[in-house]
PDB file of N, CA and C in Angstrom:
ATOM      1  N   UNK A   1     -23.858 -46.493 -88.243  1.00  0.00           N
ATOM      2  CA  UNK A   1     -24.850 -45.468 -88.522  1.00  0.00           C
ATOM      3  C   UNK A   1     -25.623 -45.801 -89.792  1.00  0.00           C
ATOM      4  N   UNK A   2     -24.956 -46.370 -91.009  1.00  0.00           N
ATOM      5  CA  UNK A   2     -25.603 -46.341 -91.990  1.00  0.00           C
ATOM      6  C   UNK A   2     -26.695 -47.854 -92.238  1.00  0.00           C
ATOM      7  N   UNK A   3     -26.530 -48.431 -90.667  1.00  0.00           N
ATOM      8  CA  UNK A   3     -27.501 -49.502 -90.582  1.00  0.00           C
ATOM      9  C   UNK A   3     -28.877 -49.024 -90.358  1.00  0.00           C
ATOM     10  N   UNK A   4     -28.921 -47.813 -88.755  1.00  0.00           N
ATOM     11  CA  UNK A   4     -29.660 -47.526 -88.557  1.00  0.00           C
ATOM     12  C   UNK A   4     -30.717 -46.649 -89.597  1.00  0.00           C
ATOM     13  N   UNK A   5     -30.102 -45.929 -90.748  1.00  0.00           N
ATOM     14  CA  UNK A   5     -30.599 -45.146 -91.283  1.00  0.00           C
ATOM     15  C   UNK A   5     -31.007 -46.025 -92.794  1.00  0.00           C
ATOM     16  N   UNK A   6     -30.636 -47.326 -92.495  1.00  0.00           N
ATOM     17  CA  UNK A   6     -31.473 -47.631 -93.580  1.00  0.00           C
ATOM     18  C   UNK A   6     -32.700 -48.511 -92.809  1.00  0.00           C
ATOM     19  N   UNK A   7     -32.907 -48.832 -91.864  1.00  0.00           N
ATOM     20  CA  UNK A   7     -33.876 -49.174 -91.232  1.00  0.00           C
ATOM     21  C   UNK A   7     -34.749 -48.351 -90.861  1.00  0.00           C
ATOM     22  N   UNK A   8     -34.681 -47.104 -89.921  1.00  0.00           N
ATOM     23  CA  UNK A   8     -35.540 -46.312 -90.039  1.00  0.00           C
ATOM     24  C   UNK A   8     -36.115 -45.240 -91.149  1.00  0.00           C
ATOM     25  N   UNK A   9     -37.399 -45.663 -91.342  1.00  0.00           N
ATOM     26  CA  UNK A   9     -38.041 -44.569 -92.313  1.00  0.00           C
ATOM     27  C   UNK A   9     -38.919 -43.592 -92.422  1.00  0.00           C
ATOM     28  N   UNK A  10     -38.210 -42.334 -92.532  1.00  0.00           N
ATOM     29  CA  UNK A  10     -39.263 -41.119 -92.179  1.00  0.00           C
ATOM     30  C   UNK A  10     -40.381 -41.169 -92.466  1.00  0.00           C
ATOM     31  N   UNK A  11     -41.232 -40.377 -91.855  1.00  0.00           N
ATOM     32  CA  UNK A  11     -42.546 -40.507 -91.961  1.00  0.00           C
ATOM     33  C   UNK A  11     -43.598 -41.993 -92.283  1.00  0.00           C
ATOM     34  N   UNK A  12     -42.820 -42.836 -91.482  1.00  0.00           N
ATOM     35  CA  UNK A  12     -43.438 -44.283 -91.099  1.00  0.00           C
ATOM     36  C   UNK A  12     -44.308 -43.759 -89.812  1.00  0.00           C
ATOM     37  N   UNK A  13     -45.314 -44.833 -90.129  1.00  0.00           N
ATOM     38  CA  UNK A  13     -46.632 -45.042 -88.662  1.00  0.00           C
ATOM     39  C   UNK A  13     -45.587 -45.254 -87.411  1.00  0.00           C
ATOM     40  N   UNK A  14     -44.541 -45.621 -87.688  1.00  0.00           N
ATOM     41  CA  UNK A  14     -43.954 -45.586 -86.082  1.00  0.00           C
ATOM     42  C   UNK A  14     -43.821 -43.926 -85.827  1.00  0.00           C
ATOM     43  N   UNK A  15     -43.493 -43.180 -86.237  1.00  0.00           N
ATOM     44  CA  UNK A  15     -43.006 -42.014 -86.179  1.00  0.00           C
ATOM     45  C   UNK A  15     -44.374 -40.874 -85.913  1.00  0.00           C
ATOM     46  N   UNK A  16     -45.359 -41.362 -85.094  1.00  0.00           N
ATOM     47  CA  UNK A  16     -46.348 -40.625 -84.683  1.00  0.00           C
ATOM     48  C   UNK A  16     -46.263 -39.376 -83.613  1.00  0.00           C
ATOM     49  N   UNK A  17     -46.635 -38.520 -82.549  1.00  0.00           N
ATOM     50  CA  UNK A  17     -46.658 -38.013 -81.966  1.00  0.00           C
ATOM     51  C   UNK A  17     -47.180 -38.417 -80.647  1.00  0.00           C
ATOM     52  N   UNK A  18     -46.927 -38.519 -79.348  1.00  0.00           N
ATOM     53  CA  UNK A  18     -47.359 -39.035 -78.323  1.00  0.00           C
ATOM     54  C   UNK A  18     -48.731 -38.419 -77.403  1.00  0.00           C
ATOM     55  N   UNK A  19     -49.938 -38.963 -77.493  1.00  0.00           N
ATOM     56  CA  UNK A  19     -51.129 -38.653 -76.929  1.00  0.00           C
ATOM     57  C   UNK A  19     -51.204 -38.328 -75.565  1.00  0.00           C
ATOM     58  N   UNK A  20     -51.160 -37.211 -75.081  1.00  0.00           N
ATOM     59  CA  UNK A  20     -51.146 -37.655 -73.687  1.00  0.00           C
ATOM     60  C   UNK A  20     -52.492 -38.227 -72.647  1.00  0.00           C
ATOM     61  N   UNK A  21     -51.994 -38.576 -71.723  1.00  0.00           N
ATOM     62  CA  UNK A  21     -52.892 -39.588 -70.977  1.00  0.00           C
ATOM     63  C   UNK A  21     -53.843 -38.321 -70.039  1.00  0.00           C
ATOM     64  N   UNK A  22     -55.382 -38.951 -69.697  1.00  0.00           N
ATOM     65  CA  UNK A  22     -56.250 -38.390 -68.831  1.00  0.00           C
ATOM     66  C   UNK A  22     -55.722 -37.688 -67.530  1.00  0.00           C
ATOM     67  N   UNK A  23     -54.230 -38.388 -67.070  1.00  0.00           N
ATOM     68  CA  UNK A  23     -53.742 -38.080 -65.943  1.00  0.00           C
ATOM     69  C   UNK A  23     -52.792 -36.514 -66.526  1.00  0.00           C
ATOM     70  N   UNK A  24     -52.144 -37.051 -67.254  1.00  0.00           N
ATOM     71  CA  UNK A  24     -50.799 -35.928 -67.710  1.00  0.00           C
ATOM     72  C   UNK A  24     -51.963 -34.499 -67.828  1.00  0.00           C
ATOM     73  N   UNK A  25     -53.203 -34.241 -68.694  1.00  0.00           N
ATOM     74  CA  UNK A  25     -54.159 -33.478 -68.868  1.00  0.00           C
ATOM     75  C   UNK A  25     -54.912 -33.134 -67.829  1.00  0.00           C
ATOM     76  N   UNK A  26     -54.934 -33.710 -66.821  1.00  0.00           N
ATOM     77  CA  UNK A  26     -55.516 -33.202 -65.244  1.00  0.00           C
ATOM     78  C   UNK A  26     -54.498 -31.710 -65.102  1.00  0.00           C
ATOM     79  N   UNK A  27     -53.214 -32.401 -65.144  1.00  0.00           N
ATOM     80  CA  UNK A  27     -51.920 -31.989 -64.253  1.00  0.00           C
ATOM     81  C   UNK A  27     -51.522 -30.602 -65.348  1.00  0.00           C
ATOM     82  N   UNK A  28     -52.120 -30.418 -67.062  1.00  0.00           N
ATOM     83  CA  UNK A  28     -52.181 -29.903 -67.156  1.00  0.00           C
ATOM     84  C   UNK A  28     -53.069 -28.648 -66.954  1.00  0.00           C
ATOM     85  N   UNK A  29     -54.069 -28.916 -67.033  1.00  0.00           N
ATOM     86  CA  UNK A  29     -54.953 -28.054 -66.550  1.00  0.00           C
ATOM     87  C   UNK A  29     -55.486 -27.559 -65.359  1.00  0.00           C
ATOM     88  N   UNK A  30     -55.355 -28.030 -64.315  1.00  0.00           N
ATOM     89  CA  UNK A  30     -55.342 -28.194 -62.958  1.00  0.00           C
ATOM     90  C   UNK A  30     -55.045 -26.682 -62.537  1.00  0.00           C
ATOM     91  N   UNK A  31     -55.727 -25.619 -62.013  1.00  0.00           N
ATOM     92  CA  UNK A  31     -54.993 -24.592 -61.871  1.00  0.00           C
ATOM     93  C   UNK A  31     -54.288 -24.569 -60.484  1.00  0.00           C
ATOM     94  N   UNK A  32     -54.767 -25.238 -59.446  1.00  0.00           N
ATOM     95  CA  UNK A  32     -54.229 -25.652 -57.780  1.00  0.00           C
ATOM     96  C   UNK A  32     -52.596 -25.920 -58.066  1.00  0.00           C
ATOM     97  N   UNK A  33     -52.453 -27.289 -58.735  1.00  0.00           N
ATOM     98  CA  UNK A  33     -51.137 -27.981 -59.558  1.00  0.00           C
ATOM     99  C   UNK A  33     -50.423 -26.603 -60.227  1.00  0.00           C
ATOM    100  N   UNK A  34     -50.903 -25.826 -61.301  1.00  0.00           N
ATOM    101  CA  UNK A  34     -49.950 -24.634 -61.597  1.00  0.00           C
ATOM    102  C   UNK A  34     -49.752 -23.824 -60.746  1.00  0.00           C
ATOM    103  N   UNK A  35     -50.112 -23.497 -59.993  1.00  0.00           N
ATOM    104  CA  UNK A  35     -50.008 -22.533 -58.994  1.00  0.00           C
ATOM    105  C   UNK A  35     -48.944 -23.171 -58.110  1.00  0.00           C
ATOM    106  N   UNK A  36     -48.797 -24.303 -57.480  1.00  0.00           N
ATOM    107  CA  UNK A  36     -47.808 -25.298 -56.993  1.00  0.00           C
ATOM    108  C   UNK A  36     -46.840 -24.917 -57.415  1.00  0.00           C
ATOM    109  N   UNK A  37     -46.527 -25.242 -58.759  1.00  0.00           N
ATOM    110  CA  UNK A  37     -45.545 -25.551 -59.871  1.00  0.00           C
ATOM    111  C   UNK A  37     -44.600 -23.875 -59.824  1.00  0.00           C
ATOM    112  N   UNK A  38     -45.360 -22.818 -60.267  1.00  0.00           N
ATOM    113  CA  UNK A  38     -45.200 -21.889 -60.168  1.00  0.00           C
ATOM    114  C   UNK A  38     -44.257 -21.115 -58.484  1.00  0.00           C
ATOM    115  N   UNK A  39     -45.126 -21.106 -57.591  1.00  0.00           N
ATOM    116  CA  UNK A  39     -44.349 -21.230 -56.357  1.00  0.00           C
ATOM    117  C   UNK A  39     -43.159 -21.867 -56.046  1.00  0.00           C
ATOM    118  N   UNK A  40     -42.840 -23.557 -56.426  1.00  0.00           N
ATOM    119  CA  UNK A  40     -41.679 -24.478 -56.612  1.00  0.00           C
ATOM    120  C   UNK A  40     -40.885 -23.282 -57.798  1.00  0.00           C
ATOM    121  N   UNK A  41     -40.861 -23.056 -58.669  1.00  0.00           N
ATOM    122  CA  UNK A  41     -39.865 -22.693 -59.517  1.00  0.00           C
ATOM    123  C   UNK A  41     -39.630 -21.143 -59.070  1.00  0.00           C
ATOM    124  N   UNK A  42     -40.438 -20.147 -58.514  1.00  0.00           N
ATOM    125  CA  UNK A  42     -39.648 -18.710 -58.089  1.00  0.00           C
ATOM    126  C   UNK A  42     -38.928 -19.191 -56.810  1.00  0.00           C
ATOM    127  N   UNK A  43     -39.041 -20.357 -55.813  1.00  0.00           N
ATOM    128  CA  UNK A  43     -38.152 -20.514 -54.662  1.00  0.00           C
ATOM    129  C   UNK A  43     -37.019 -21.157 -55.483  1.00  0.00           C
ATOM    130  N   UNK A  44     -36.927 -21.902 -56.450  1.00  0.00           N
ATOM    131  CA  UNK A  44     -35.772 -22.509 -57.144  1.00  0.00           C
ATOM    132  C   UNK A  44     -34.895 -21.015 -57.758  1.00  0.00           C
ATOM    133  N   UNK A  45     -35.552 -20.099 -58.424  1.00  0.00           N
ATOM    134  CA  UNK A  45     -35.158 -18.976 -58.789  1.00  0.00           C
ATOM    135  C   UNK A  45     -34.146 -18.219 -57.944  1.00  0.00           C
ATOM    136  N   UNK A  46     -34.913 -18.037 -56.733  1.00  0.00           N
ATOM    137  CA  UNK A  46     -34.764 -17.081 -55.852  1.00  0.00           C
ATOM    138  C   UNK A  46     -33.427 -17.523 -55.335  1.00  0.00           C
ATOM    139  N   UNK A  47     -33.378 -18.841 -55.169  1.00  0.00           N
ATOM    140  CA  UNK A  47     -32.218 -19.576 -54.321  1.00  0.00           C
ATOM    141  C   UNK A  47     -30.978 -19.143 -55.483  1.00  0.00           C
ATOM    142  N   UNK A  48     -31.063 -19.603 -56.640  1.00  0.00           N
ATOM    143  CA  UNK A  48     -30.152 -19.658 -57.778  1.00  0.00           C
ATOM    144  C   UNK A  48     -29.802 -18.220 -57.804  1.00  0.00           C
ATOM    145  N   UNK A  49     -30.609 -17.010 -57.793  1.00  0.00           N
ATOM    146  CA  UNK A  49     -29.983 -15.658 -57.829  1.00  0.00           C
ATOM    147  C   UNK A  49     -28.893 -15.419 -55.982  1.00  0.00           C
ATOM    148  N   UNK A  50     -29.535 -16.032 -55.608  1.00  0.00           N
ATOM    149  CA  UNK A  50     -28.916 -15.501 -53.557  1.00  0.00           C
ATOM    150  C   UNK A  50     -27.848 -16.006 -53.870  1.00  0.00           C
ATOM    151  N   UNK A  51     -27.284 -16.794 -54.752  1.00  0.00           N
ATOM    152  CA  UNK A  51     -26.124 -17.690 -54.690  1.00  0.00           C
ATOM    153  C   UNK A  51     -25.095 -16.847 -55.752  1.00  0.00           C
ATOM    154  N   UNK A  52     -25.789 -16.194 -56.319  1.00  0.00           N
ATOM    155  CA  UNK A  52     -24.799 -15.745 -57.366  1.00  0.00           C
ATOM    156  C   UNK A  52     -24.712 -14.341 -56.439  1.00  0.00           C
ATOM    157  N   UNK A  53     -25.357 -13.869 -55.454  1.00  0.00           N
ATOM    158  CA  UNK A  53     -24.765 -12.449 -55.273  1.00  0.00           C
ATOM    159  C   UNK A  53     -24.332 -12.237 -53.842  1.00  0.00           C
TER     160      UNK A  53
END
């Protein structure tokens, strides 16, 4: 451990934040895609509650 932590150094240019890409920003904004997304996760819901009762 005390190798790694003398090699890495906070707030170095490696330690940036990740940009996202033209594609990832479609998929965010996309309202067709949320609406998808949305539908997929209340049937994931729905299943996870039927199971518990």
């Amino acid at each position: 451990m005390k190798q790694i932590e003398e090699r890495v150094k906070p707030y170095d240019q490696n330690f940036t934040t990740m940009v996202p890409t033209k594609f990832v920003r479609f998929f965010r904004t996309c309202l067709i895609w949320q609406a998808i997304r949305f539908v997929m996760i209340n049937i994931k819901m729905l299943l996870v509650v039927s199971k518990s009762h």
